[in-house]
Protein backbone atom coordinates (compact mmCIF):
# COMPACT_ATOMS: atom_id res chain seq x y z
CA UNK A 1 145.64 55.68 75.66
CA UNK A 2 145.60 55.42 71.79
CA UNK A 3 141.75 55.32 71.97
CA UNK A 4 141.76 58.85 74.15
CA UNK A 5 143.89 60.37 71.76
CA UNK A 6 141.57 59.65 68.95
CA UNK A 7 138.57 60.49 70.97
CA UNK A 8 140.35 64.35 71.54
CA UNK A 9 141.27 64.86 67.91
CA UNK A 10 137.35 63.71 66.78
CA UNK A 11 135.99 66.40 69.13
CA UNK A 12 138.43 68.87 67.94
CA UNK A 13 137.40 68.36 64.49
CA UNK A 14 133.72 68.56 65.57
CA UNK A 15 134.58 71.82 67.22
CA UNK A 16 136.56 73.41 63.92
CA UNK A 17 133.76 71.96 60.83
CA UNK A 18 130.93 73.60 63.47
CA UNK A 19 127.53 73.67 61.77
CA UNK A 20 126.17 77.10 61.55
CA UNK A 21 122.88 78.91 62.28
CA UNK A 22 121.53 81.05 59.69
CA UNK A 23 121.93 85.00 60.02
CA UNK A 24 119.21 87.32 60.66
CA UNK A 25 118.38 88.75 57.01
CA UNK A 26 116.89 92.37 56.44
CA UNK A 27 113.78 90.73 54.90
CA UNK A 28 112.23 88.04 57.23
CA UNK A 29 109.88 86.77 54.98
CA UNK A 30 112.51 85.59 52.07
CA UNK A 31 114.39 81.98 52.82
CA UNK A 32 117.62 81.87 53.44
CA UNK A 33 119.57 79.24 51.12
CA UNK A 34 122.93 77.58 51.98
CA UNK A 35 125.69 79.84 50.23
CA UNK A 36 128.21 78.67 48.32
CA UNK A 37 130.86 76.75 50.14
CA UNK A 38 127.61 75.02 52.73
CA UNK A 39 125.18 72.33 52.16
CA UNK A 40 122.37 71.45 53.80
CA UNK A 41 123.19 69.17 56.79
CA UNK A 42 119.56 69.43 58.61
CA UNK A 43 116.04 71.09 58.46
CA UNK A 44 113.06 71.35 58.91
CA UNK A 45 109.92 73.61 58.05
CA UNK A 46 111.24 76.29 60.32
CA UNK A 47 114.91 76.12 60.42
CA UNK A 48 117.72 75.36 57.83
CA UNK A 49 121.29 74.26 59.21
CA UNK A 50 124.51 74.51 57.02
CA UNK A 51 127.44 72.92 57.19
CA UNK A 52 130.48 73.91 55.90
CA UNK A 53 132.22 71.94 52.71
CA UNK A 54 135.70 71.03 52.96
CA UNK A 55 137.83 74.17 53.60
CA UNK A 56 141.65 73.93 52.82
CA UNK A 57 144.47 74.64 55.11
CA UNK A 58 146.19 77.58 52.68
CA UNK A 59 144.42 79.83 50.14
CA UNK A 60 146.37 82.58 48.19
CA UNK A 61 145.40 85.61 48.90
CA UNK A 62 145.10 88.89 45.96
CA UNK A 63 145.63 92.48 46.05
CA UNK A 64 141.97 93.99 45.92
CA UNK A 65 142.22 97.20 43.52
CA UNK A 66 140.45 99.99 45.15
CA UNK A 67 140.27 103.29 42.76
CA UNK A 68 138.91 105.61 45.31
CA UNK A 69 142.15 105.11 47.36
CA UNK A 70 145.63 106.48 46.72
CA UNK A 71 148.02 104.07 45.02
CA UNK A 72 150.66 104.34 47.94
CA UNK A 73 152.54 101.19 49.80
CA UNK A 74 149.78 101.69 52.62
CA UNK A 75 147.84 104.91 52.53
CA UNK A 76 145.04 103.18 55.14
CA UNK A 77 144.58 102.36 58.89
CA UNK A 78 145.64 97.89 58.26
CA UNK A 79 146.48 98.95 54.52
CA UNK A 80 143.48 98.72 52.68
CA UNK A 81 139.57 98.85 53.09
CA UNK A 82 139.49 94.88 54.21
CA UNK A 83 142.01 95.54 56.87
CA UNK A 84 144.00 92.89 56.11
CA UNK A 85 147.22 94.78 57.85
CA UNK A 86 149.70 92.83 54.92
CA UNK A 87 151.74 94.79 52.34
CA UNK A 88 152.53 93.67 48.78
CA UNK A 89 156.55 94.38 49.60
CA UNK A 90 158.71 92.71 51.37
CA UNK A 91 159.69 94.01 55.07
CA UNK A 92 162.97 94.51 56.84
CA UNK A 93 165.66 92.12 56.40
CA UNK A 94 167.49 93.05 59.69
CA UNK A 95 165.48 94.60 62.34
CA UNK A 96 167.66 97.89 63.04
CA UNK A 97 167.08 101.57 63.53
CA UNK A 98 167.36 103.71 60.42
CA UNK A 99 166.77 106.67 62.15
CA UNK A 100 164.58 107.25 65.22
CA UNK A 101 162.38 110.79 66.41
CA UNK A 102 162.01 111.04 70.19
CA UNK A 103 158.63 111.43 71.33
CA UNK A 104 159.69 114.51 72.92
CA UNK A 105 160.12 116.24 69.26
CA UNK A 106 156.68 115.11 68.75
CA UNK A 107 155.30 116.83 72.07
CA UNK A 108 155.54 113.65 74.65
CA UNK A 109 152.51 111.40 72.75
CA UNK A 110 151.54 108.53 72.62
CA UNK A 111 151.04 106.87 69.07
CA UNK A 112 147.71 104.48 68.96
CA UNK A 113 147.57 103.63 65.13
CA UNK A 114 149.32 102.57 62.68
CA UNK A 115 151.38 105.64 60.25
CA UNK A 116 150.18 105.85 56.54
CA UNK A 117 152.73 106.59 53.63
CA UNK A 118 151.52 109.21 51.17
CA UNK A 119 151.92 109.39 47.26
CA UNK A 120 155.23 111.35 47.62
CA UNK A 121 156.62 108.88 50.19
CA UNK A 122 156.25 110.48 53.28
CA UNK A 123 154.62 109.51 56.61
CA UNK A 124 151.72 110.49 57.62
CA UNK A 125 151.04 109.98 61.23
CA UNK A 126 148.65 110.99 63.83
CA UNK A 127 149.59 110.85 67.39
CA UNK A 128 147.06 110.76 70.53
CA UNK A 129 147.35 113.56 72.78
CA UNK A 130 150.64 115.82 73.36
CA UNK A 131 150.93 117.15 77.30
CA UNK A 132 148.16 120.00 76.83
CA UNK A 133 145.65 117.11 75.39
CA UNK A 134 145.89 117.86 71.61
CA UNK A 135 145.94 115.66 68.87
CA UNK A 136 148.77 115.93 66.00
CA UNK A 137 149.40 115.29 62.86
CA UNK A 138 152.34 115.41 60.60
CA UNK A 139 153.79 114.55 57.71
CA UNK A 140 157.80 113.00 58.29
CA UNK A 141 159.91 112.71 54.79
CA UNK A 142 161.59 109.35 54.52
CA UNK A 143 164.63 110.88 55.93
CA UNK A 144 162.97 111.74 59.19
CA UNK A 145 162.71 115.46 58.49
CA UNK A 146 159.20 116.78 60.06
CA UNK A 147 157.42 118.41 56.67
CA UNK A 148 154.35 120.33 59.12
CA UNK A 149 151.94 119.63 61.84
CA UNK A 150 148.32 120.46 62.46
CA UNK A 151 147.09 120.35 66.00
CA UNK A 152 143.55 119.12 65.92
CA UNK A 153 142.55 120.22 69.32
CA UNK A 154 141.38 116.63 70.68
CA UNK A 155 142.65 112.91 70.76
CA UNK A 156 143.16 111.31 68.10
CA UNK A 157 142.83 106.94 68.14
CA UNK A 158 142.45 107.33 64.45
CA UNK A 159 144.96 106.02 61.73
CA UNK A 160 144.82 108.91 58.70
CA UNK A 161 143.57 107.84 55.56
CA UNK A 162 144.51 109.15 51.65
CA UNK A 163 142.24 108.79 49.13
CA UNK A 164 143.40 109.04 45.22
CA UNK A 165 143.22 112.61 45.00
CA UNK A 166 145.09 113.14 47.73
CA UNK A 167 143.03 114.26 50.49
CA UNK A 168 143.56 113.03 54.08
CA UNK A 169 140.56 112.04 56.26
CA UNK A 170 141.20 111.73 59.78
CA UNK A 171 139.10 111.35 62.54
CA UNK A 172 139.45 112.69 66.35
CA UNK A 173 137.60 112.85 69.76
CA UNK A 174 136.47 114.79 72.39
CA UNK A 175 136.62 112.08 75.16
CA UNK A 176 135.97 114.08 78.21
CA UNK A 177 132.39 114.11 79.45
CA UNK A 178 130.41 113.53 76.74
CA UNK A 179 131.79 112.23 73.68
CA UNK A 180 132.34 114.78 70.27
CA UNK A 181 133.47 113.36 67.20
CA UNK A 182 135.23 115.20 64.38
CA UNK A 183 135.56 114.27 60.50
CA UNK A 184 138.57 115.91 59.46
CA UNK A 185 139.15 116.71 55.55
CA UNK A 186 142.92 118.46 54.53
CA UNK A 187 145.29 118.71 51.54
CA UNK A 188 148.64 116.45 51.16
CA UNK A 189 150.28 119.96 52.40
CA UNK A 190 148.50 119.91 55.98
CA UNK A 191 146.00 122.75 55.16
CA UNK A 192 142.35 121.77 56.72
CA UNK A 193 139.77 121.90 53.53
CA UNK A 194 136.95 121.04 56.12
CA UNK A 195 135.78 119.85 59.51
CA UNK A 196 132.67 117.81 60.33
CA UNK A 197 131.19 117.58 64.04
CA UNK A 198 128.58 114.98 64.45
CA UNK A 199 126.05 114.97 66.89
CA UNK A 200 126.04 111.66 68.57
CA UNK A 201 122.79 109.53 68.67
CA UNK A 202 123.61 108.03 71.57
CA UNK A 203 125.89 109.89 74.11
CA UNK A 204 128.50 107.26 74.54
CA UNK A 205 132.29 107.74 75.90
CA UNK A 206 134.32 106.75 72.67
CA UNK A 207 136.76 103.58 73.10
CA UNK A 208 138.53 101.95 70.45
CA UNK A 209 139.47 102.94 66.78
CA UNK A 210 137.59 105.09 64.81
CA UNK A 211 139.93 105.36 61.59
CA UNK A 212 137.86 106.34 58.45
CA UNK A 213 137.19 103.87 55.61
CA UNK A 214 135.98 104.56 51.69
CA UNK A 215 134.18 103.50 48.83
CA UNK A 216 135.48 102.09 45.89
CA UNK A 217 134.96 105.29 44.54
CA UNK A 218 136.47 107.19 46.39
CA UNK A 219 133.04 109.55 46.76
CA UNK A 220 131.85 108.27 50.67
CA UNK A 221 133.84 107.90 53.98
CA UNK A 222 132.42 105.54 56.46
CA UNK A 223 133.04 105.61 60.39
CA UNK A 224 131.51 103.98 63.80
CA UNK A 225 133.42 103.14 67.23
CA UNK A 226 131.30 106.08 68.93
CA UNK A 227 127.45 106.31 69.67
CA UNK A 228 125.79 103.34 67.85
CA UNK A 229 126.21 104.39 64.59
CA UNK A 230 127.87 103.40 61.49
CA UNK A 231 127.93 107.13 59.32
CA UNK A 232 128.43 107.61 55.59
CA UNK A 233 129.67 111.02 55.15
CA UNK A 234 130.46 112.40 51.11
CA UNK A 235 133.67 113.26 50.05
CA UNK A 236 131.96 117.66 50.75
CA UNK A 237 131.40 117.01 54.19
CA UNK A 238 127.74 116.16 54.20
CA UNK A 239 126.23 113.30 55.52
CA UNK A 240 124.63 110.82 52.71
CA UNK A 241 122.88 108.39 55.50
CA UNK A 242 123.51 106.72 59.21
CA UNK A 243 122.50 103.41 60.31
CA UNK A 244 121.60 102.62 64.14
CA UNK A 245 122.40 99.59 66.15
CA UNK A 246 120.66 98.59 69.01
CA UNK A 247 124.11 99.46 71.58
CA UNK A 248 127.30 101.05 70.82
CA UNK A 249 129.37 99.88 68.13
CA UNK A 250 133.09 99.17 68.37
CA UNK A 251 136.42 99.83 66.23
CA UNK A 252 136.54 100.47 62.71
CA UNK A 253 134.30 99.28 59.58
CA UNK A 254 135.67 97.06 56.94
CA UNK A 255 134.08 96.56 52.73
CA UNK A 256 133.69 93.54 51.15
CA UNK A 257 136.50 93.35 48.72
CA UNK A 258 133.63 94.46 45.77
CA UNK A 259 132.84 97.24 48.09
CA UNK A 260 129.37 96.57 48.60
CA UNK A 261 128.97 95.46 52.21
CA UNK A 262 129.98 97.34 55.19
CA UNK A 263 130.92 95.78 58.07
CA UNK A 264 131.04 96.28 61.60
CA UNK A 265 130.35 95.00 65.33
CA UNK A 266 128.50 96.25 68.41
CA UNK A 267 129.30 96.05 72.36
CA UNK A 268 126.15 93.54 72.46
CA UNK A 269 128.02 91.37 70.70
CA UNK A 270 126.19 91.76 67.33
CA UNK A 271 128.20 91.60 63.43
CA UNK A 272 126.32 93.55 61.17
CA UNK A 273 126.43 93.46 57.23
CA UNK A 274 125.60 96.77 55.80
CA UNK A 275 124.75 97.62 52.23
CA UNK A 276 125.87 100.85 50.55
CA UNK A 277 122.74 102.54 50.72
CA UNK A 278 122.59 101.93 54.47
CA UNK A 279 120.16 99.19 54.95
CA UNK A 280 121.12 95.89 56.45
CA UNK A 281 121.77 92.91 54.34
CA UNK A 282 122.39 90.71 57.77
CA UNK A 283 123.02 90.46 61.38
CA UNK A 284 124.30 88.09 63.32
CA UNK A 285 124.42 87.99 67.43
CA UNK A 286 126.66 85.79 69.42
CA UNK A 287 126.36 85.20 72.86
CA UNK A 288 128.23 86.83 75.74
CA UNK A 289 129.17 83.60 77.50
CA UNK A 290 132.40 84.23 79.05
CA UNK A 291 134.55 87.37 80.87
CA UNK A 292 137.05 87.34 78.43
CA UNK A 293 137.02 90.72 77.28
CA UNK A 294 134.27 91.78 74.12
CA UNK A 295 135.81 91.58 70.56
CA UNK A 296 138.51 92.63 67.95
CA UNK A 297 137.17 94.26 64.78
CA UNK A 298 136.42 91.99 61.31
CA UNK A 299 138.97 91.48 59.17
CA UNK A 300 138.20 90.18 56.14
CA UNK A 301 140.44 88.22 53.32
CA UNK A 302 140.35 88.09 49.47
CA UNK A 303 137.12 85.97 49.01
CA UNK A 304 135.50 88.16 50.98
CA UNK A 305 135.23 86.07 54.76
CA UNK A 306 135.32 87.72 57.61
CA UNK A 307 137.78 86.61 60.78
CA UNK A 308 136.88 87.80 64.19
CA UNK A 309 137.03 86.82 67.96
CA UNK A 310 134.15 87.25 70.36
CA UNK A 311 134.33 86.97 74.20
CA UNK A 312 137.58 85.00 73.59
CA UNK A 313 135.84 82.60 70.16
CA UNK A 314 137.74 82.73 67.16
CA UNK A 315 135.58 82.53 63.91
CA UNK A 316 135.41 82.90 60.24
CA UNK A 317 132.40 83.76 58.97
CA UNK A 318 130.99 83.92 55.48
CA UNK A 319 130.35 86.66 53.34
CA UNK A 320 126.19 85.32 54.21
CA UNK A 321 126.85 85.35 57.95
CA UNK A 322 127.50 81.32 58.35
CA UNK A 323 129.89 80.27 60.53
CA UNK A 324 132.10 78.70 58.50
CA UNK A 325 134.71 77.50 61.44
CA UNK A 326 135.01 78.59 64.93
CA UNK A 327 137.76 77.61 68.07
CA UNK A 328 136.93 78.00 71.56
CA UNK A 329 139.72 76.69 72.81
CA UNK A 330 141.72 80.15 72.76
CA UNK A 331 143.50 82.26 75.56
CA UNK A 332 142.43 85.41 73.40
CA UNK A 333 141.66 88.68 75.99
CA UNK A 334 140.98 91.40 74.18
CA UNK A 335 142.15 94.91 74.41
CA UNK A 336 140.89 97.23 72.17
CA UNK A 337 144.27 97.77 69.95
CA UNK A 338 144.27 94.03 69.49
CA UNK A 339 143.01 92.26 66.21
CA UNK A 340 143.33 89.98 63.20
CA UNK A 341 145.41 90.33 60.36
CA UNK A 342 145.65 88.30 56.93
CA UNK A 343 148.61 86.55 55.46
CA UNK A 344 149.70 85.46 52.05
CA UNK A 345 147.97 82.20 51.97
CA UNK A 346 144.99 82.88 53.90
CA UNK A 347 146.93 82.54 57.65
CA UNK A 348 145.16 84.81 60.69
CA UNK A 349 147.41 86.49 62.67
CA UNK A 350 145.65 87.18 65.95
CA UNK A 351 146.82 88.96 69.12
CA UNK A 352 145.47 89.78 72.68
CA UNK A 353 146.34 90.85 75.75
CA UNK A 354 148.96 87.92 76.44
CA UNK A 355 148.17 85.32 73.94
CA UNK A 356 148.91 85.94 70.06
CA UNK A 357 148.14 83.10 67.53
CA UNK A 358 148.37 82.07 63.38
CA UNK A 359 145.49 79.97 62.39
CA UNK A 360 145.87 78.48 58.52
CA UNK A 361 143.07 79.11 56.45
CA UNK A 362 140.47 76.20 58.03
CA UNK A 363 141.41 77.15 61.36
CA UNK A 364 143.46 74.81 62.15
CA UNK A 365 146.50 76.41 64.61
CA UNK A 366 149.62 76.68 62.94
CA UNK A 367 151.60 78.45 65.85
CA UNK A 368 150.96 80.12 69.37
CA UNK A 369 152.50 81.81 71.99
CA UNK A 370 151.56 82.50 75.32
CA UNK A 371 153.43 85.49 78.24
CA UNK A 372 153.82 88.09 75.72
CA UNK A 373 152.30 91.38 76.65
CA UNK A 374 151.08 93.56 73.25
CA UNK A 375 148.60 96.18 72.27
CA UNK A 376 148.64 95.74 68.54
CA UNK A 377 148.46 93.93 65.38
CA UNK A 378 150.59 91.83 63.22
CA UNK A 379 151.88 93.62 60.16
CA UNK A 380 152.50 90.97 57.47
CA UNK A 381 154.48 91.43 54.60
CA UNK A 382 154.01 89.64 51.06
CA UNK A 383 156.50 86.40 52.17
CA UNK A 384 154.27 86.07 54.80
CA UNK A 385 157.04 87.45 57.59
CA UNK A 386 155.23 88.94 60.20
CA UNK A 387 156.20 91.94 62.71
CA UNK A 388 154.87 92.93 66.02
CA UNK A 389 155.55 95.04 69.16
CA UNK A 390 155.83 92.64 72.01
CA UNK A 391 156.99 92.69 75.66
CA UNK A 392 157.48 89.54 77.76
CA UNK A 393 155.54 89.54 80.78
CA UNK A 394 157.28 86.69 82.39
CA UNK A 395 160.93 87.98 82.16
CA UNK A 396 160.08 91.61 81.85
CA UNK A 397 162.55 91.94 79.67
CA UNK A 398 162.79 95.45 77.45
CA UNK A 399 162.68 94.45 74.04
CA UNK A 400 159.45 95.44 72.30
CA UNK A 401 159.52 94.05 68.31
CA UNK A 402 159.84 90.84 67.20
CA UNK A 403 159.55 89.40 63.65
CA UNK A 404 158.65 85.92 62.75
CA UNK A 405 158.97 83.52 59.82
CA UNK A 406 155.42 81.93 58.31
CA UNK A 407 156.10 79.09 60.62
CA UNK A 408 156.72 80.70 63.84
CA UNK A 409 160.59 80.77 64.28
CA UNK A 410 162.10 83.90 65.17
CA UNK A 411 163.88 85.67 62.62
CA UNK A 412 164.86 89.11 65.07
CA UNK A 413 164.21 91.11 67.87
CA UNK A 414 165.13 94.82 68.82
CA UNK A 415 164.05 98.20 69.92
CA UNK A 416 164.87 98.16 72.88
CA UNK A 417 163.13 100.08 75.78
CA UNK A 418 161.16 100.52 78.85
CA UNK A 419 157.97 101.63 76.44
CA UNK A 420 155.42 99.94 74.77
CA UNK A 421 154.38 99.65 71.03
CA UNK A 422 150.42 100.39 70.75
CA UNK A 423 150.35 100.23 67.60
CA UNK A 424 151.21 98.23 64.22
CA UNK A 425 153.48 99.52 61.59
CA UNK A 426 153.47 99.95 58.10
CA UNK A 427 155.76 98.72 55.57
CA UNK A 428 157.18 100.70 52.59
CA UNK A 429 158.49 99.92 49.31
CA UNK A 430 161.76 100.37 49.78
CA UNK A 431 161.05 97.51 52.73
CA UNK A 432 161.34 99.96 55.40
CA UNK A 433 158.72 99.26 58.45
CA UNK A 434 157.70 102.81 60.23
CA UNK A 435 156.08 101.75 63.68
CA UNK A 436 155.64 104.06 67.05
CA UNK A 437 155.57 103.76 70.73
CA UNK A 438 153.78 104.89 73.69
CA UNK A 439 155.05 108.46 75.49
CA UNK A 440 157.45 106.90 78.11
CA UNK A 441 160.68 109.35 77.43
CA UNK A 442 162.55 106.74 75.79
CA UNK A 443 160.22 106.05 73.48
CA UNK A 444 160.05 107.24 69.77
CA UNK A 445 158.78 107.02 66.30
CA UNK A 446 161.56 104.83 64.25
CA UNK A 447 162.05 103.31 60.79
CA UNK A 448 163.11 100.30 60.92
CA UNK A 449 165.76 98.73 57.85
């Protein structure tokens, strides 16, 4: 018995300290090295295979500056350009309702992404569709007073962005017949400064999150999750370049934490790594071996990996494409509001359609469970407490968000309700968490103390 229980933890090990293949580079005709972190485990005059050097189960994780962005507790769709969905404050200590605004006041939505806070504290949140189809969004003081609203005349799965001089981007959709997209440029007062239509490369229906990301600078937005294009559009409106994929791609791009790679995936299956001028530094396709859905979006931590699951694979991968561990051994269906977030000490928080998971930094699984319905995200804050809109599908019970310590135990639950929470919250620094629900009538948009 002993001898089988040693046989199962070898293979596991084997499975996690994976060798990886080498990614496709934009020039074929330059060898690719092992990066840092990899040495060579085997070649040959054709191939090179790396393996990955000793990874460690924590690794502290920094605040990445990012001048081009406004200096607010979250002013981003998953807080900042790496979409690391953790805060630098700490959350809420009790898990009650500070004050809550019916979705009815906010024309019977639904709320898909997570709200942003702007340099004067407020909220700014976009909202789906009201009855008539129209995208919203406002701008809600800290004491729950609505400041204005702009209708944007199409849905809206787009989290809005602020960038450091206070402009908002925000994307929305046309996703009847065939797809429009809309770039969507206004003051921190609600007045529109401009609007950008695209015309679509590919006519694809748009599915998934399109929020907007930005340079270091501040001077380019970049967005995908429609056609099967990743498009860098200037700070005026105009469009600086667009790169093509070879099939859709999915969700929103994340930078490099030195802002020089772009990064985003495809329906095929494909990670691309995208320079700033819009060439590609790499590419990297994994197979489509299983029905388990098609992936979450890269997330990617201080040192600049990447975490991500494919047709239900968990991986980390490199900054050079490697593989640098993988698990197959996951329950992780994906629905498209589902993801990866990054804790304190390198921990990914993972969710899915029923399974959500924290792996510690070598991905090794720290904690798991399984029966709990939930179209969102972890939001983490800087003690490495995490909070999430669940619903158990096995009791059917009506409480929708839980919080958790680093370790897994429970430390509340609340909200509760026969609605859903599509989306993660965001944390402010007065440790406030803002977080909204789906458009069933007792549903709302609360702040949580």
């Amino acid at each position: 018995m002993n001898r089988i229980i040693y046989l199962f933890i070898l293979f596991s090990f084997i499975c996690l300290s994976c060798i990886c293949k080498s990614p496709t580079n934009s020039n074929n005709d330059s060898p690719i090295e092992c990066p840092e972190g990899y040495h060579p485990c085997d070649s040959d005059a054709d191939t090179l295979t790396c393996c990955p050097d000793e990874i460690p189960a924590t690794m502290i994780q920094t605040h990445t500056p990012w001048p081009g962005l406004a200096d607010t507790p979250w002013p981003m769709y998953m807080h900042d350009p790496q979409h690391s969905g953790r805060s630098q404050y700490s959350g809420p200590a009790l898990g009650e309702i500070e004050w809550a605004i019916p979705v009815a006041r906010l024309g019977n939505t639904e709320i898909f992404t997570n709200p942003v806070i702007d340099p004067n504290g407020n909220i700014i949140l976009s909202t789906r569709h009201d009855s008539n189809g129209n995208g919203t969004l406002f701008s809600i003081s800290p004491n729950g007073i609505i400041n204005w609203q702009v209708y944007l005349g199409s849905e809206m799965d787009s989290s809005p962005l602020i960038a450091a001089d206070g402009s908002i981007y925000i994307c929305h959709a046309n996703q009847g017949g065939w797809s429009q997209l809309f770039l969507v440029k206004l003051d921190l007062t609600g007045n529109i400064l401009w609007e950008k239509e695209f015309d679509l490369i590919n006519k694809q229906k748009i599915a998934g999150n399109f929020s907007p990301n930005i340079s270091k600078d501040g001077n380019v937005i970049y967005i995908c999750g429609f056609d099967s294009t990743l498009t860098a559009v200037n700070s005026n409106g105009s469009i600086d370049w667009r790169f093509q994929a070879n099939s859709p791609t999915k969700g929103a791009p994340s930078i490099s934490p030195d802002g020089q790679s772009i990064y985003f995936i495809s329906t095929d299956n494909e990670l691309f790594s995208i320079n700033t001028s819009g060439t590609k530094n790499w590419s990297t396709k994994f197979p489509m071996t299983s029905n388990k859905g098609n992936s979450c979006y890269p997330v990617i931590d201080s040192d600049g990996n990447l975490y991500l699951y494919l047709d239900g694979v968990m991986r980390s991968i490199s900054p050079d494409g490697y593989i640098r561990w993988e698990d197959t051994s996951t329950f992780l269906y994906q629905n498209y509001l589902a993801g990866c977030s990054i804790g304190p000490n390198g921990e990914v928080f993972v969710t899915s359609s029923l399974y959500v998971c924290v792996y510690n930094y070598d991905g090794t699984l720290r904690w798991s469970m399984f029966g709990y319905r939930n179209q969102n995200k972890f939001t983490i804050d800087k003690d490495g407490n995490s909070y999430i809109g669940l619903r158990n599908y096995i009791t059917h019970d009506n409480i929708n968000l839980y919080s958790y310590t680093p370790s897994g135990q429970e430390r509340y639950k609340g909200l509760e309700g026969r609605f859903t929470i599509a989306a993660q919250g965001c944390i402010s620094s007065d440790n406030f968490l803002y977080i909204g629900s789906d458009d069933d009538p007792s549903a709302a948009f609360f702040k949580i103390r």
